[in-house]
N, C-alpha and C. Protein backbone atom coordinates (compact mmCIF):
# COMPACT_ATOMS: atom_id res chain seq x y z
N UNK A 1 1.22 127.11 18.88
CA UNK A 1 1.56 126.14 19.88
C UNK A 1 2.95 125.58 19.57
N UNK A 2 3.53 125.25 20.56
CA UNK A 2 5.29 124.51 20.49
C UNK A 2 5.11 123.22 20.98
N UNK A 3 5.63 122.34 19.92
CA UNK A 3 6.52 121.46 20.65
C UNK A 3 7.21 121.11 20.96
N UNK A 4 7.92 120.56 22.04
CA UNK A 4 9.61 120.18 22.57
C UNK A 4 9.22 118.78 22.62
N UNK A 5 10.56 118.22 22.24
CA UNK A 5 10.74 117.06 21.95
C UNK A 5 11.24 116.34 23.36
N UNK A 6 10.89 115.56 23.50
CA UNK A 6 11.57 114.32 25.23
C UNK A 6 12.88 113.65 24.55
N UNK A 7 13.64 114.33 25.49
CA UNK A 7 14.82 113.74 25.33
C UNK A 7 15.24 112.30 26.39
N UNK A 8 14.21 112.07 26.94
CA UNK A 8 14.31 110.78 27.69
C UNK A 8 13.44 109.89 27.15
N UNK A 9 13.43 108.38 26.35
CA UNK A 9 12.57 107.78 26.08
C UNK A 9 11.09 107.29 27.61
N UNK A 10 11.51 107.84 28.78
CA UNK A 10 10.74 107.03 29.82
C UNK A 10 10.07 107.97 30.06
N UNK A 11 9.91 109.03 29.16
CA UNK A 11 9.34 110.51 29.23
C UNK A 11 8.16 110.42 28.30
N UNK A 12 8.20 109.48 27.38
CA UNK A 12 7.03 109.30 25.98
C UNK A 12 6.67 107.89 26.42
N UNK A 13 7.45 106.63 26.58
CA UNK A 13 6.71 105.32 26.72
C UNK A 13 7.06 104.59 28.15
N UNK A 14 6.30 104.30 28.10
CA UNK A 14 6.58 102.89 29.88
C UNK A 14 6.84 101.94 29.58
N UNK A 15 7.43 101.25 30.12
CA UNK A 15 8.25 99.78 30.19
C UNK A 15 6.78 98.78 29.60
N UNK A 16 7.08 98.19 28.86
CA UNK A 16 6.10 96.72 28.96
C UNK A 16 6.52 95.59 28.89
N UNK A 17 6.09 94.61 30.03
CA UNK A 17 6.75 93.43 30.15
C UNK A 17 6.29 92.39 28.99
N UNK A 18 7.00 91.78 28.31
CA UNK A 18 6.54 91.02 26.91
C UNK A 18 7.63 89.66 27.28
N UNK A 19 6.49 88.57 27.05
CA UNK A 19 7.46 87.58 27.03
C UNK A 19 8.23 86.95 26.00
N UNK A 20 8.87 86.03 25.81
CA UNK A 20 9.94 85.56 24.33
C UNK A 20 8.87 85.33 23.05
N UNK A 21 7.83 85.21 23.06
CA UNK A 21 7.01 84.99 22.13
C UNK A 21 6.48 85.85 21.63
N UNK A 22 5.86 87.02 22.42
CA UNK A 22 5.45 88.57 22.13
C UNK A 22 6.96 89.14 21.56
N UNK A 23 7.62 88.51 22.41
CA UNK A 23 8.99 89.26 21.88
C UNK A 23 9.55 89.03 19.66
N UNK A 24 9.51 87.95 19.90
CA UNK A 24 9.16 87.32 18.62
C UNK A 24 8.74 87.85 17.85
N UNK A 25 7.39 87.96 17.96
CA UNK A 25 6.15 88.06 17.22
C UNK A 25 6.87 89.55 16.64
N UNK A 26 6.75 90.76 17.87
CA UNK A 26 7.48 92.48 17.63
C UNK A 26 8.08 92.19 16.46
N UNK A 27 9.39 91.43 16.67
CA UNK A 27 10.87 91.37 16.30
C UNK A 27 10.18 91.25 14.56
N UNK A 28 9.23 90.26 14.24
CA UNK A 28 9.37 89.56 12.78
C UNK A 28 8.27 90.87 12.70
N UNK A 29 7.61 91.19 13.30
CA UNK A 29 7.03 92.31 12.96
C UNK A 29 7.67 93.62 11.88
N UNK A 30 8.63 94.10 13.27
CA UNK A 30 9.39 94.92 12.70
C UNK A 30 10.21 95.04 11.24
N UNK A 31 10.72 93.62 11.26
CA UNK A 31 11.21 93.64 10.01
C UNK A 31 10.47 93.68 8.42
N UNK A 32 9.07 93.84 8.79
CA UNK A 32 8.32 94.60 7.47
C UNK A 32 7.44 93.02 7.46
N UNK A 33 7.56 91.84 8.28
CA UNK A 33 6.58 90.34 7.80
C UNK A 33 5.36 90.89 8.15
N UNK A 34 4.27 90.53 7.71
CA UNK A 34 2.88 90.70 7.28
C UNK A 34 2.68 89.34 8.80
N UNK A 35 1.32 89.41 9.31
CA UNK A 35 1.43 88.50 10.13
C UNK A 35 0.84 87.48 9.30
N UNK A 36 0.29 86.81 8.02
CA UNK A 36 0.73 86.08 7.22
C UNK A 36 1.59 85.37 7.44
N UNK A 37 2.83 86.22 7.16
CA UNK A 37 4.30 85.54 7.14
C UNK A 37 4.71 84.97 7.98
N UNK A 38 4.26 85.71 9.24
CA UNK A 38 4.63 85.59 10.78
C UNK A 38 4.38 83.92 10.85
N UNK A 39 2.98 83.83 10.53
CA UNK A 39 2.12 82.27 10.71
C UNK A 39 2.86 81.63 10.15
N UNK A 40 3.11 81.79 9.04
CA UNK A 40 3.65 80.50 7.70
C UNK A 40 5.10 80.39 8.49
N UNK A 41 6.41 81.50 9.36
CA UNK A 41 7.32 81.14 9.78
C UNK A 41 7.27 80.52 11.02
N UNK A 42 6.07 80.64 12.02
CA UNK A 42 6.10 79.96 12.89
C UNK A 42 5.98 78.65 12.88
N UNK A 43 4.65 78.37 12.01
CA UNK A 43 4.49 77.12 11.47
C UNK A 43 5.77 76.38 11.15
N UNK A 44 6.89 76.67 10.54
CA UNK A 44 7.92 76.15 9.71
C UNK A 44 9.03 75.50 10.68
N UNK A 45 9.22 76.58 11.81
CA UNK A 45 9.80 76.85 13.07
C UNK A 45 9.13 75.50 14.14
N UNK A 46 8.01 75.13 14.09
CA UNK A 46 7.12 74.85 15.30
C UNK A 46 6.35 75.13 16.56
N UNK A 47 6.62 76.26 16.09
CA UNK A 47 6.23 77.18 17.24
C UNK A 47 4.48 77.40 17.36
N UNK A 48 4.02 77.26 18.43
CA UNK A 48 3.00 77.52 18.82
C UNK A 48 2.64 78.61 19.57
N UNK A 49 1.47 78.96 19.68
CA UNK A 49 0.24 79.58 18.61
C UNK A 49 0.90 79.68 17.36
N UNK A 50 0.59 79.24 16.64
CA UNK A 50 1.42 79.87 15.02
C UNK A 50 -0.12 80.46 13.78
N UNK A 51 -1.18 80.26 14.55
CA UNK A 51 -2.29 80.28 13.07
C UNK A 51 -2.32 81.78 13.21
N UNK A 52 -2.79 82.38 12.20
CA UNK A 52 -2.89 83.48 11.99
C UNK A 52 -3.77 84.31 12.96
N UNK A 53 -5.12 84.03 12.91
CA UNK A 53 -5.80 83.90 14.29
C UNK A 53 -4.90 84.34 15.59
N UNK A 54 -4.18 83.46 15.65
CA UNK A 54 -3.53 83.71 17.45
C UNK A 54 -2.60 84.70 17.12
N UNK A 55 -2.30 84.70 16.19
CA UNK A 55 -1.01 85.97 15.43
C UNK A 55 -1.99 87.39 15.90
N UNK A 56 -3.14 87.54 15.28
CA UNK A 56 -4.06 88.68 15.12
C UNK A 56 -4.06 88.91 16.49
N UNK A 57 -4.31 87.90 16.84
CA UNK A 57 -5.21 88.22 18.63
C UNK A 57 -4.06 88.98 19.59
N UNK A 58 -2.59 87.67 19.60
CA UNK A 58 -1.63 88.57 20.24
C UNK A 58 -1.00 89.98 20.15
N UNK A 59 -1.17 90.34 19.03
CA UNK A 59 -0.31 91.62 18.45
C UNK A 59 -1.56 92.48 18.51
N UNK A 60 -3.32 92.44 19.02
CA UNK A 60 -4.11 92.92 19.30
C UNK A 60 -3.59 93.47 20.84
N UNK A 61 -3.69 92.29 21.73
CA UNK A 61 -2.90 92.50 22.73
C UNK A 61 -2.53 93.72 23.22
N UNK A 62 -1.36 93.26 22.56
CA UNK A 62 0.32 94.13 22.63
C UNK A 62 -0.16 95.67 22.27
N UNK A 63 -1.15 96.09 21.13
CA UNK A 63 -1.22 97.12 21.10
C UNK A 63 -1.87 97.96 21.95
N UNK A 64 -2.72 96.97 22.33
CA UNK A 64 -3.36 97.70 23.72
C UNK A 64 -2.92 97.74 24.83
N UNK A 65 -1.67 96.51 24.97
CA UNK A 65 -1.04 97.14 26.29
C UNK A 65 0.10 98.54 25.88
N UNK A 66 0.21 98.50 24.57
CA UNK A 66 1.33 99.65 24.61
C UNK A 66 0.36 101.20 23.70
N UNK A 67 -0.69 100.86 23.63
CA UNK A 67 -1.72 102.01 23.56
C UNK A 67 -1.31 102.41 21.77
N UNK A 68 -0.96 101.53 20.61
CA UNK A 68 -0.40 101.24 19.78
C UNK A 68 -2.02 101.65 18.67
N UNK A 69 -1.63 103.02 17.92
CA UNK A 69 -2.84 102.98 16.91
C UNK A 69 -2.99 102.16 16.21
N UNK A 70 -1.79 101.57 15.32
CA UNK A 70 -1.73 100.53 13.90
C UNK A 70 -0.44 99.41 14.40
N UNK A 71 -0.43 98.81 13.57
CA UNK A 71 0.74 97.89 13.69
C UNK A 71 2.05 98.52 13.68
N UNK A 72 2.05 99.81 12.69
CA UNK A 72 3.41 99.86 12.28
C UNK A 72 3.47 100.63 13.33
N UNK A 73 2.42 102.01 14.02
CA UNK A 73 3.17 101.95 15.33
C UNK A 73 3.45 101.50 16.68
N UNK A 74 2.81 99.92 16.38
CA UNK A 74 3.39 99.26 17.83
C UNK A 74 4.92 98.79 17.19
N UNK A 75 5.60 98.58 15.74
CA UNK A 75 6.56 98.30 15.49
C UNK A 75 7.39 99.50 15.86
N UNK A 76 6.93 100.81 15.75
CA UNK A 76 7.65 102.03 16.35
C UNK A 76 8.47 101.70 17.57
N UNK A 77 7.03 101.75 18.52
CA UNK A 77 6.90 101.60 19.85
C UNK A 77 8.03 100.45 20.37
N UNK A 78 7.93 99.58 19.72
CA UNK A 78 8.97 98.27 20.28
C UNK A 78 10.47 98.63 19.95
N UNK A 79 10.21 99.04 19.05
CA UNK A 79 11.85 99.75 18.47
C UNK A 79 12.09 100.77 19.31
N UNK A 80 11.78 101.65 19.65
CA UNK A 80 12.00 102.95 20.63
C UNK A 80 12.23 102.21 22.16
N UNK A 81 11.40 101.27 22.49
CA UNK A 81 11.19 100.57 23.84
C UNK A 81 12.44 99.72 23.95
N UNK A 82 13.10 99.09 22.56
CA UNK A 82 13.96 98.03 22.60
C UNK A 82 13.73 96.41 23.30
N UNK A 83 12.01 96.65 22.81
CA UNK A 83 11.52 95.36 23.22
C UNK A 83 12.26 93.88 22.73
N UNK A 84 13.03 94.17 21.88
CA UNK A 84 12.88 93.05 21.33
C UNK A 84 14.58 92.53 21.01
């Protein structure tokens, strides 16, 4: 069997609309924070939802709107998408 590679990203993923907070959340994602970290920086920040809990739940979400096996590849996914 062959594979060919998509040379158009809108060929492998679809747009997902994410708002500044999902956006967030991706972003500290990506950079390797544990959602742990995520909590303890939102917290620090003031930002709400910040408990870990709402951390879990949103980035549950997100993977299911972007059909995301693990975390690291909805961090793929957002990076390829330029969600963030």
């Amino acid at each position: 069997m062959k594979f060919t590679q998509a040379t158009d990203r809108s060929q492998v993923f679809k747009p997902i609309p994410l708002n500044d907070f999902e956006k967030s959340l991706l972003r500290r994602l990506a950079m390797g924070h544990t959602q742990q970290e995520i909590s303890e920086q939102l917290s620090r920040e003031k930002i709400s939802p910040n408990s870990r809990s709402s951390i879990e739940k949103k980035l549950a979400e997100i993977k299911s709107k972007t059909q995301a096996k693990t975390l690291f590849h909805l961090a793929y996914i957002a990076n390829e998408l330029e969600l963030f």
